[in-house]
N, C-alpha and C. Protein backbone atom coordinates (compact mmCIF):
# COMPACT_ATOMS: atom_id res chain seq x y z
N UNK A 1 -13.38 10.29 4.45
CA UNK A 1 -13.03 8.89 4.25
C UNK A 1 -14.16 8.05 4.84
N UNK A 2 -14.70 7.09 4.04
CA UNK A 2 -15.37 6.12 4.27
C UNK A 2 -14.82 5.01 4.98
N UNK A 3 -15.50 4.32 5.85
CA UNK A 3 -14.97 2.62 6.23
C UNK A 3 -15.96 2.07 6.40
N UNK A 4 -15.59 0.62 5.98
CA UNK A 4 -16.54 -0.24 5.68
C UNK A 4 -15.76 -1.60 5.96
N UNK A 5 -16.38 -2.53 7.04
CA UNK A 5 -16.42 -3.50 7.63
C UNK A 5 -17.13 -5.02 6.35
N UNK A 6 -16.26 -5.84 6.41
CA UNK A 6 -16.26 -6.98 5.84
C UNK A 6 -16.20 -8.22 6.31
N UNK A 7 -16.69 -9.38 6.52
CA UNK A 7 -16.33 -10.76 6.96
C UNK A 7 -16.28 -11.54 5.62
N UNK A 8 -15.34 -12.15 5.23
CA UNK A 8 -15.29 -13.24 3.94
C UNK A 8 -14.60 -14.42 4.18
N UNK A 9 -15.50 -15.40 3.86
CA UNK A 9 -15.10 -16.79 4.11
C UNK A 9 -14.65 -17.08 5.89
N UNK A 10 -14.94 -15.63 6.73
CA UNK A 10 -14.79 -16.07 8.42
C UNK A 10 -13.50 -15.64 8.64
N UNK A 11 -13.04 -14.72 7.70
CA UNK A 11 -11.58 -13.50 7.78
C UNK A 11 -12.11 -12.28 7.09
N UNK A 12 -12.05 -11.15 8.80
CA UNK A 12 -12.21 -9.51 8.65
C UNK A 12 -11.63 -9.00 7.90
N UNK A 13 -12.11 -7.84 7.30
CA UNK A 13 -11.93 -7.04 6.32
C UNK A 13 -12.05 -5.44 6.59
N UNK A 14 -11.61 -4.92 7.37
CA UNK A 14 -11.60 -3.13 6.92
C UNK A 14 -10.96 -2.40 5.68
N UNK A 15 -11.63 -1.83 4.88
CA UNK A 15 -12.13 -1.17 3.85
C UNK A 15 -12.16 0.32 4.15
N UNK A 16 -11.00 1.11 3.99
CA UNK A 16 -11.27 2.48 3.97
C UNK A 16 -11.14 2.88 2.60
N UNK A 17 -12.08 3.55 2.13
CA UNK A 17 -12.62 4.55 0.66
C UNK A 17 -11.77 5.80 0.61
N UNK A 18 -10.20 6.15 0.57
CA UNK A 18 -10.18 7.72 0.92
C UNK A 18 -10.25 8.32 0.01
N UNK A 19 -10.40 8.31 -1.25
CA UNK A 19 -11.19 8.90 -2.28
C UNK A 19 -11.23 7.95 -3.76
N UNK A 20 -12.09 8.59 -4.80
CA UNK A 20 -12.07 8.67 -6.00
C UNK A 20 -12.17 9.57 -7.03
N UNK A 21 -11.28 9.02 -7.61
CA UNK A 21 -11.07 10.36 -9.34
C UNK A 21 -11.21 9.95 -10.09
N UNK A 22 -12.64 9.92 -11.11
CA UNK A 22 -12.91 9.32 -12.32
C UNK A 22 -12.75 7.85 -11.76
N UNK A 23 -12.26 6.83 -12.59
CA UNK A 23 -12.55 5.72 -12.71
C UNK A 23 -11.12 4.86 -11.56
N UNK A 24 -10.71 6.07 -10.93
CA UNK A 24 -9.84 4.88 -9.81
C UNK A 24 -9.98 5.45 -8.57
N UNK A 25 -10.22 4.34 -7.36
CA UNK A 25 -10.35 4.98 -6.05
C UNK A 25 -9.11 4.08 -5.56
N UNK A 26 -8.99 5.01 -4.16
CA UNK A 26 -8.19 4.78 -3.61
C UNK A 26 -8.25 4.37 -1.95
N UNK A 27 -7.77 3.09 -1.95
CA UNK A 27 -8.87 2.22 -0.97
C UNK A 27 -7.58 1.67 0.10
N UNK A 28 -7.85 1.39 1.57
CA UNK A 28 -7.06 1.15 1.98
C UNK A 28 -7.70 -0.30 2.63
N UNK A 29 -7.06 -1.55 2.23
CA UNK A 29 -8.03 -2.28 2.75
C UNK A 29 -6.51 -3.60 4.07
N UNK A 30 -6.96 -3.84 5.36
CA UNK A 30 -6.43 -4.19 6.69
C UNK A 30 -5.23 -3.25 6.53
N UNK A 31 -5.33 -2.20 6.69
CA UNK A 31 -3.98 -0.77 6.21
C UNK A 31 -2.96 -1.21 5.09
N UNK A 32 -3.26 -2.09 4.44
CA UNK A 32 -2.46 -1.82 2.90
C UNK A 32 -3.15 -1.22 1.82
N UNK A 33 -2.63 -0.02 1.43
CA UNK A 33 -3.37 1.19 0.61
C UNK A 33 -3.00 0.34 -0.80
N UNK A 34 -4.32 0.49 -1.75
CA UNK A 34 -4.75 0.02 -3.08
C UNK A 34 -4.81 1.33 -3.82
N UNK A 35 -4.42 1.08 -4.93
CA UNK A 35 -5.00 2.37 -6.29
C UNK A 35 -5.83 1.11 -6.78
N UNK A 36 -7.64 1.50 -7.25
CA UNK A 36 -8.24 0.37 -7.38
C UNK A 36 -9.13 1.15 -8.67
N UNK A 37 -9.13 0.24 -10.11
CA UNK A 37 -9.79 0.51 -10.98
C UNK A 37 -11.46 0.29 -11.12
N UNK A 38 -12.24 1.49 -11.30
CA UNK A 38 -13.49 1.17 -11.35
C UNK A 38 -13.86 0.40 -12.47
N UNK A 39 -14.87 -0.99 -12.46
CA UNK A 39 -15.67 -0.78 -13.87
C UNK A 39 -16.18 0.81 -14.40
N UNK A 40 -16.88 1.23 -13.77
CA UNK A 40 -17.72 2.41 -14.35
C UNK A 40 -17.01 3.53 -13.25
N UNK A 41 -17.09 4.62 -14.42
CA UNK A 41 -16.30 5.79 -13.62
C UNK A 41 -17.27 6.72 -13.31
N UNK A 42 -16.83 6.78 -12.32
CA UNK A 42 -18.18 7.86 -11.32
C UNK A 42 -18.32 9.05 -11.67
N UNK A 43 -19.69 9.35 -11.64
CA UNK A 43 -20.20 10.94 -11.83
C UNK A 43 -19.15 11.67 -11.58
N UNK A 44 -18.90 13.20 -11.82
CA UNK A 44 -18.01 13.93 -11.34
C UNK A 44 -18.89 14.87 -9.86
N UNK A 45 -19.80 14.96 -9.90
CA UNK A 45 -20.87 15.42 -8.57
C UNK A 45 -20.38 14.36 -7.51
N UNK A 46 -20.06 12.83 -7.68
CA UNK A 46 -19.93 11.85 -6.53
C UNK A 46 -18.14 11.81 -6.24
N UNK A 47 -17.17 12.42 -7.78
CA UNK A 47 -15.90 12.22 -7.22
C UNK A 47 -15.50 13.20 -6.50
N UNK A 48 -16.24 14.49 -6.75
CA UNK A 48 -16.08 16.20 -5.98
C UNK A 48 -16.31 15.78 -4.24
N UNK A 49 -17.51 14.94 -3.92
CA UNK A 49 -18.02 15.15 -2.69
C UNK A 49 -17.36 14.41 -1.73
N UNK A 50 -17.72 14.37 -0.76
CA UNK A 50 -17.00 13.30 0.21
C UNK A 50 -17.62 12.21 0.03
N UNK A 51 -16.85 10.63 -0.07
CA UNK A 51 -17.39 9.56 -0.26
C UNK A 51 -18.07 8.87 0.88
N UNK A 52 -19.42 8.97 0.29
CA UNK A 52 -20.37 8.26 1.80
C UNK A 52 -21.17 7.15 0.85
N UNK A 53 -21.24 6.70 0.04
CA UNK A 53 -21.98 5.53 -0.86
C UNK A 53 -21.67 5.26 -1.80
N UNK A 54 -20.39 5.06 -2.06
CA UNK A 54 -19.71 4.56 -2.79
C UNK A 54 -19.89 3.32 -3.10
N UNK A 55 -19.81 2.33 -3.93
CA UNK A 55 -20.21 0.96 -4.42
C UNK A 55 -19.04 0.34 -4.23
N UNK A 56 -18.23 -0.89 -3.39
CA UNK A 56 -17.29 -1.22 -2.98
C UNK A 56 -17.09 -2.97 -2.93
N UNK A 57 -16.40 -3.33 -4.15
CA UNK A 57 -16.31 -4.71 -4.08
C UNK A 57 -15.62 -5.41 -2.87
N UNK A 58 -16.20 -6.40 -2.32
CA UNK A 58 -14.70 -7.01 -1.18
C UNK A 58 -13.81 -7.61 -2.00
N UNK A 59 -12.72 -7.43 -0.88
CA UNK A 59 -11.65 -8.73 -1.20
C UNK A 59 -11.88 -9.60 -1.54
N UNK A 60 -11.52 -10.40 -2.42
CA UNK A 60 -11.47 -12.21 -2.22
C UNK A 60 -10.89 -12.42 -0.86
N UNK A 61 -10.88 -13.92 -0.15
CA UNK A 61 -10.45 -14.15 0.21
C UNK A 61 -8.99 -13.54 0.68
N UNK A 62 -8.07 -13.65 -0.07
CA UNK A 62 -6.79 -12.86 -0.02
C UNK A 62 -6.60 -12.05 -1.56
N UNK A 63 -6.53 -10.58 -0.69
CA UNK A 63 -6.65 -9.74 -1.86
C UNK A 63 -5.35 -10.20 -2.66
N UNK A 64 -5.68 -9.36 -4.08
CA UNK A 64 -5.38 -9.53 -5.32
C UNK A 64 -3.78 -8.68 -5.07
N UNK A 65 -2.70 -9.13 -5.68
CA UNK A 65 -1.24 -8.77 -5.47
C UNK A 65 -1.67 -6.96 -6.33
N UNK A 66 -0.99 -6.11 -5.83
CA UNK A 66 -1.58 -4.90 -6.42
C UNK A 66 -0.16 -4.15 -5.57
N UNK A 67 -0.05 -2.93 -6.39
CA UNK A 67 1.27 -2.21 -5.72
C UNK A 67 0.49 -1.31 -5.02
N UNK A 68 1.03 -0.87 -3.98
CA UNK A 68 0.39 0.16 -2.51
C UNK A 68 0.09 1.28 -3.27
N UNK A 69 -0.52 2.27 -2.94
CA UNK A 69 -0.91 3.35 -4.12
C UNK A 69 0.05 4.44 -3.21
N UNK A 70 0.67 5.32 -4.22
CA UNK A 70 2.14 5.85 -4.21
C UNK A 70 2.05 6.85 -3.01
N UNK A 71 0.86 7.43 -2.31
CA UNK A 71 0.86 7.97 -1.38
C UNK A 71 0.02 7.95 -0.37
N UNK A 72 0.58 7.60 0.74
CA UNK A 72 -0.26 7.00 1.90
C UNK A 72 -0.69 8.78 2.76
N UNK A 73 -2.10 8.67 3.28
CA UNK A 73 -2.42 9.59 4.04
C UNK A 73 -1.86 10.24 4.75
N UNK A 74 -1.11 9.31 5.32
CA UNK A 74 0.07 9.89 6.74
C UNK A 74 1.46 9.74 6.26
N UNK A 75 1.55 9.51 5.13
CA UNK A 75 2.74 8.90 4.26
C UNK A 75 4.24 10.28 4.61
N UNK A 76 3.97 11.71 4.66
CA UNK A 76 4.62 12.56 4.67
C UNK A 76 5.85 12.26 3.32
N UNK A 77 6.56 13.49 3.23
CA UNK A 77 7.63 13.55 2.11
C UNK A 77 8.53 12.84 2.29
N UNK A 78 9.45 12.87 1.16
CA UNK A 78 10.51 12.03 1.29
C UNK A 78 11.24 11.04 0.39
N UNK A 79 12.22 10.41 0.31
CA UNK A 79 12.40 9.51 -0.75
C UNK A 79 11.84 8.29 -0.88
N UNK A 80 10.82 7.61 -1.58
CA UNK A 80 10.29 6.16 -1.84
C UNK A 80 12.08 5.48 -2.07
N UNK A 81 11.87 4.44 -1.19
CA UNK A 81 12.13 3.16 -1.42
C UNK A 81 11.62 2.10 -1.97
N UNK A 82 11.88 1.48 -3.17
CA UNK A 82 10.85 0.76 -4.03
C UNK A 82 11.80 -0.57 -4.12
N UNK A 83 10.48 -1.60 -4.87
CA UNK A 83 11.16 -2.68 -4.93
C UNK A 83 11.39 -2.87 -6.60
N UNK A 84 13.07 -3.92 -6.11
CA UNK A 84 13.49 -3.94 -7.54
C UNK A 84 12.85 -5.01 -8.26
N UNK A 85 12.56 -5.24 -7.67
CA UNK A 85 11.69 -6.71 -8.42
C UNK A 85 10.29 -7.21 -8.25
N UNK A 86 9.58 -8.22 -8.76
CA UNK A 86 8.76 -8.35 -8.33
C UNK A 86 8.63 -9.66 -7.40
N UNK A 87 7.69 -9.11 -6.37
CA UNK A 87 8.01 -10.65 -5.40
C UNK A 87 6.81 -10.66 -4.13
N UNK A 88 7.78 -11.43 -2.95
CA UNK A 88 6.25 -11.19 -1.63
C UNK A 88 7.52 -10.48 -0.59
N UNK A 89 6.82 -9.46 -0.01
CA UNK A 89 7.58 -9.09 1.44
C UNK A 89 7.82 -10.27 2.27
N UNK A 90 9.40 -10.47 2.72
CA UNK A 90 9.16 -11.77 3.75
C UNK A 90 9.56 -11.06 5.14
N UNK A 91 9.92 -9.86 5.12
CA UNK A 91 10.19 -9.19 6.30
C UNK A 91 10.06 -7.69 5.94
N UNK A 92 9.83 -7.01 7.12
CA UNK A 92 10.05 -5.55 7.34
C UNK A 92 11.27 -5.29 8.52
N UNK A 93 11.96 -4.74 8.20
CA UNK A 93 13.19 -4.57 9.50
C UNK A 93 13.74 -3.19 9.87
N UNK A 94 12.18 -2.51 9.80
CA UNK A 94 12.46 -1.15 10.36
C UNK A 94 11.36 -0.96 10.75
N UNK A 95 11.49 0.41 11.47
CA UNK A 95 9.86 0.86 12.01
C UNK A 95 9.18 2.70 11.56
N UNK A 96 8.27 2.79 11.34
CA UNK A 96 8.17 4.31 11.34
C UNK A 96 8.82 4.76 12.57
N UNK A 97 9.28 5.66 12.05
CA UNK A 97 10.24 6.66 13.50
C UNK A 97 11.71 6.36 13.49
N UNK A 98 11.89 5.74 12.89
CA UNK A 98 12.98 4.67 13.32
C UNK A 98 14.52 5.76 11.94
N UNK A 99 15.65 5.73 12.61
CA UNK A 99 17.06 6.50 11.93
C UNK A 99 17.29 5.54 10.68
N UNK A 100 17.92 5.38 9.55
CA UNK A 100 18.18 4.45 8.96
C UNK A 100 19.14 5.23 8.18
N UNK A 101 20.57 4.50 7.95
CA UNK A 101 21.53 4.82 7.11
C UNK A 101 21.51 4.13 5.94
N UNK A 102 22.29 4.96 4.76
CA UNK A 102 22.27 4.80 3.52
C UNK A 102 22.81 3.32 3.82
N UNK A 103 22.16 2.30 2.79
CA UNK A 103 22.86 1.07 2.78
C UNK A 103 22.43 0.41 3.65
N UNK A 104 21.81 0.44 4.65
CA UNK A 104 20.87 -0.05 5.90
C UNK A 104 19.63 -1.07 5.36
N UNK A 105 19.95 -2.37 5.89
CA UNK A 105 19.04 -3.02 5.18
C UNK A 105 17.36 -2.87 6.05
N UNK A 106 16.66 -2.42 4.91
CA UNK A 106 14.84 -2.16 5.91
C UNK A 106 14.31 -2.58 4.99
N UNK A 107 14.08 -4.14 4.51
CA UNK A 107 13.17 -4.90 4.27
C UNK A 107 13.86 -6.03 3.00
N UNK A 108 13.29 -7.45 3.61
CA UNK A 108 13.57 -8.02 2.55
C UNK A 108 12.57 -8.82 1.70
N UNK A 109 13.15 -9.13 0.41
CA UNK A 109 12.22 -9.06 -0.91
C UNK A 109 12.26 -10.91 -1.15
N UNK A 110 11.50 -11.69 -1.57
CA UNK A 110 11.45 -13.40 -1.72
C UNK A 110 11.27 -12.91 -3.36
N UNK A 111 11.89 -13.52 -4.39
CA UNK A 111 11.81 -13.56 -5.58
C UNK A 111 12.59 -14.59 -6.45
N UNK A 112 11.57 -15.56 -6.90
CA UNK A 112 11.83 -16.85 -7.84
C UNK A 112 13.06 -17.45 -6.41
N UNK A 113 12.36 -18.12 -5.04
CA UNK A 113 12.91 -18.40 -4.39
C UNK A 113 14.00 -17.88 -3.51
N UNK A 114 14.41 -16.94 -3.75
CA UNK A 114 15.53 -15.70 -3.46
C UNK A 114 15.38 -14.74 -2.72
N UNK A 115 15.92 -15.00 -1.16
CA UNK A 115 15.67 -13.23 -0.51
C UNK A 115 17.06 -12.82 -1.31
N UNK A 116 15.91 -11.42 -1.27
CA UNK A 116 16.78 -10.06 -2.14
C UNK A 116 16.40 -9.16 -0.65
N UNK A 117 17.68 -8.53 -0.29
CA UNK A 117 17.66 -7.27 0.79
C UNK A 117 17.25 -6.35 -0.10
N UNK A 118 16.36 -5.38 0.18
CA UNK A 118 16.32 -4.22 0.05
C UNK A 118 17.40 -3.39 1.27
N UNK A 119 17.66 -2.21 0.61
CA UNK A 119 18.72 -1.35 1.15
C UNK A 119 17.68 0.61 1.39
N UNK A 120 18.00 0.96 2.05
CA UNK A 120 17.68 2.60 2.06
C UNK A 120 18.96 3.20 1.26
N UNK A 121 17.84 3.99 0.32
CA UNK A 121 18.73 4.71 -0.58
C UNK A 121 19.60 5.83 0.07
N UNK A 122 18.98 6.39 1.33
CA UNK A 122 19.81 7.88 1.59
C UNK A 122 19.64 7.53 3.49
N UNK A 123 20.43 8.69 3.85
CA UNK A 123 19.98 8.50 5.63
C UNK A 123 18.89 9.28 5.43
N UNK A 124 18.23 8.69 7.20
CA UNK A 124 17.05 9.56 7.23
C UNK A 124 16.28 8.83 8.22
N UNK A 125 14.79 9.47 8.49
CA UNK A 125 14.34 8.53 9.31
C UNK A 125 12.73 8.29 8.22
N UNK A 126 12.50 6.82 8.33
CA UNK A 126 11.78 6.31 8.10
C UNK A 126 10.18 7.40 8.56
N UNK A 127 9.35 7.53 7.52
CA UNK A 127 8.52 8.47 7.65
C UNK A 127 7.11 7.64 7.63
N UNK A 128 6.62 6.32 6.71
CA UNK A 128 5.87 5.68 6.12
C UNK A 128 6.59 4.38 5.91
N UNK A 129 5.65 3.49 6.47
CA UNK A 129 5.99 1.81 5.77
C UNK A 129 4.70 1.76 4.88
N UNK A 130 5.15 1.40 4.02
CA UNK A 130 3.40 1.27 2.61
C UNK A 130 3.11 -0.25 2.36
N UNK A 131 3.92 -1.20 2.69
CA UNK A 131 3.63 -2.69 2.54
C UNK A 131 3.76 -3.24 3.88
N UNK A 132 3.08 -4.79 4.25
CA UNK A 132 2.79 -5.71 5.20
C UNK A 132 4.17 -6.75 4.78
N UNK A 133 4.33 -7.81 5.86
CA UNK A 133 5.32 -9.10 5.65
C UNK A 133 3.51 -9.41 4.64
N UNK A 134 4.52 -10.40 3.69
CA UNK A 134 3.31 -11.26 3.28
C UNK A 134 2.62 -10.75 2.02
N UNK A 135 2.88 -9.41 1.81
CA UNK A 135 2.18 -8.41 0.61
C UNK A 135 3.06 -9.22 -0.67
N UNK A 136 2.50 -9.11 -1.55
CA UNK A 136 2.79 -9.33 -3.12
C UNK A 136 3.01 -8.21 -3.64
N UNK A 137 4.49 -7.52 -4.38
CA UNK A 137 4.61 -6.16 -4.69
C UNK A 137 5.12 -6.84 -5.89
N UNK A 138 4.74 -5.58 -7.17
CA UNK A 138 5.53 -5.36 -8.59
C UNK A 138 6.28 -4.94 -7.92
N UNK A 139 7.52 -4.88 -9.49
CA UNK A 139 8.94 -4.10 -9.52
C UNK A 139 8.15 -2.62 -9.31
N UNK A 140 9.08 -2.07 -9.02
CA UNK A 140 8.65 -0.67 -8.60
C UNK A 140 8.31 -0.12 -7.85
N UNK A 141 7.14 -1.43 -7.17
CA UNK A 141 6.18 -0.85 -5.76
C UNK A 141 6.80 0.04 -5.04
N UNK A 142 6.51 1.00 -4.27
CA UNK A 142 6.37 1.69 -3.11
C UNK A 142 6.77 0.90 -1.97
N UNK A 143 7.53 0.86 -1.64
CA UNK A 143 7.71 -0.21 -0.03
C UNK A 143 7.94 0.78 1.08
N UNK A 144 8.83 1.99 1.29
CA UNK A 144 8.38 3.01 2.44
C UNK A 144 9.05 4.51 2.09
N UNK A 145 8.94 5.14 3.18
CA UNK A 145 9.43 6.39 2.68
C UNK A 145 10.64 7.02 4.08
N UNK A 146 11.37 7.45 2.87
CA UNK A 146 12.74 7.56 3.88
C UNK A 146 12.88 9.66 4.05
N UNK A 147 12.64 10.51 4.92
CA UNK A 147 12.70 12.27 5.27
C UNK A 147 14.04 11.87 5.69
């Protein structure tokens, strides 16, 4: 894994590269993990090797709304909890480590003005959080993972 340090517009940026396959890498940028489309899809000699010069656009300002890419490094197994809609995280209300019962509310969703609770589908303990308060998620996104 690559990292790569950013300043834009006078707000930091860490940039971790943890890989690429063909034309999408997979980038973790202030720890919210991206699936990120290349213009040009890389040699297969540069997607085999470990990424040390990789070509890496910054953020804008505030990155682009994008769903967390479906498996985080440290992510471990388990059931995804996803969102039903599309919207911005306005809270997280659990922690990695943390017990959570079926029906247990761990995170809520802002959509067309509207908190929506998210709920944990099963018991378990929280293994992976994959989104920030403040993230922009599609329907579907990845929001954490429940072992």
């Amino acid at each position: 894994m690559k990292t790569y340090k950013f300043k834009i517009n006078g707000k930091d940026y860490s940039v971790d590269i943890n890989g690429i396959e063909g034309s999408n890498a997979s980038v973790t940028v202030n720890g919210v993990a991206y699936n990120v489309e290349l213009e040009n899809e890389m040699p297969a000699a540069v997607s085999a090797a470990p990424v040390n010069n990789a070509p890496v656009s910054a953020p804008a300002a505030a990155p682009a709304p994008a769903a967390p890419a479906p498996a985080a490094a440290n992510g471990g197994a388990g059931k995804v909890v996803k969102s039903p809609l599309p919207g911005v995280i306005i809270s997280i209300d659990v922690k990695e480590g943390q017990a959570v019962k079926k029906g247990q509310k761990v995170a809520v969703l802002e959509a067309m003005k509207m908190e929506n609770e998210i709920q944990a589908d099963v018991d378990g303990t929280v293994t992976a959080i994959l989104v920030s308060k403040g993230d922009s998620v599609l329907e579907g996104a990845d929001i954490l993972k429940i072992a």
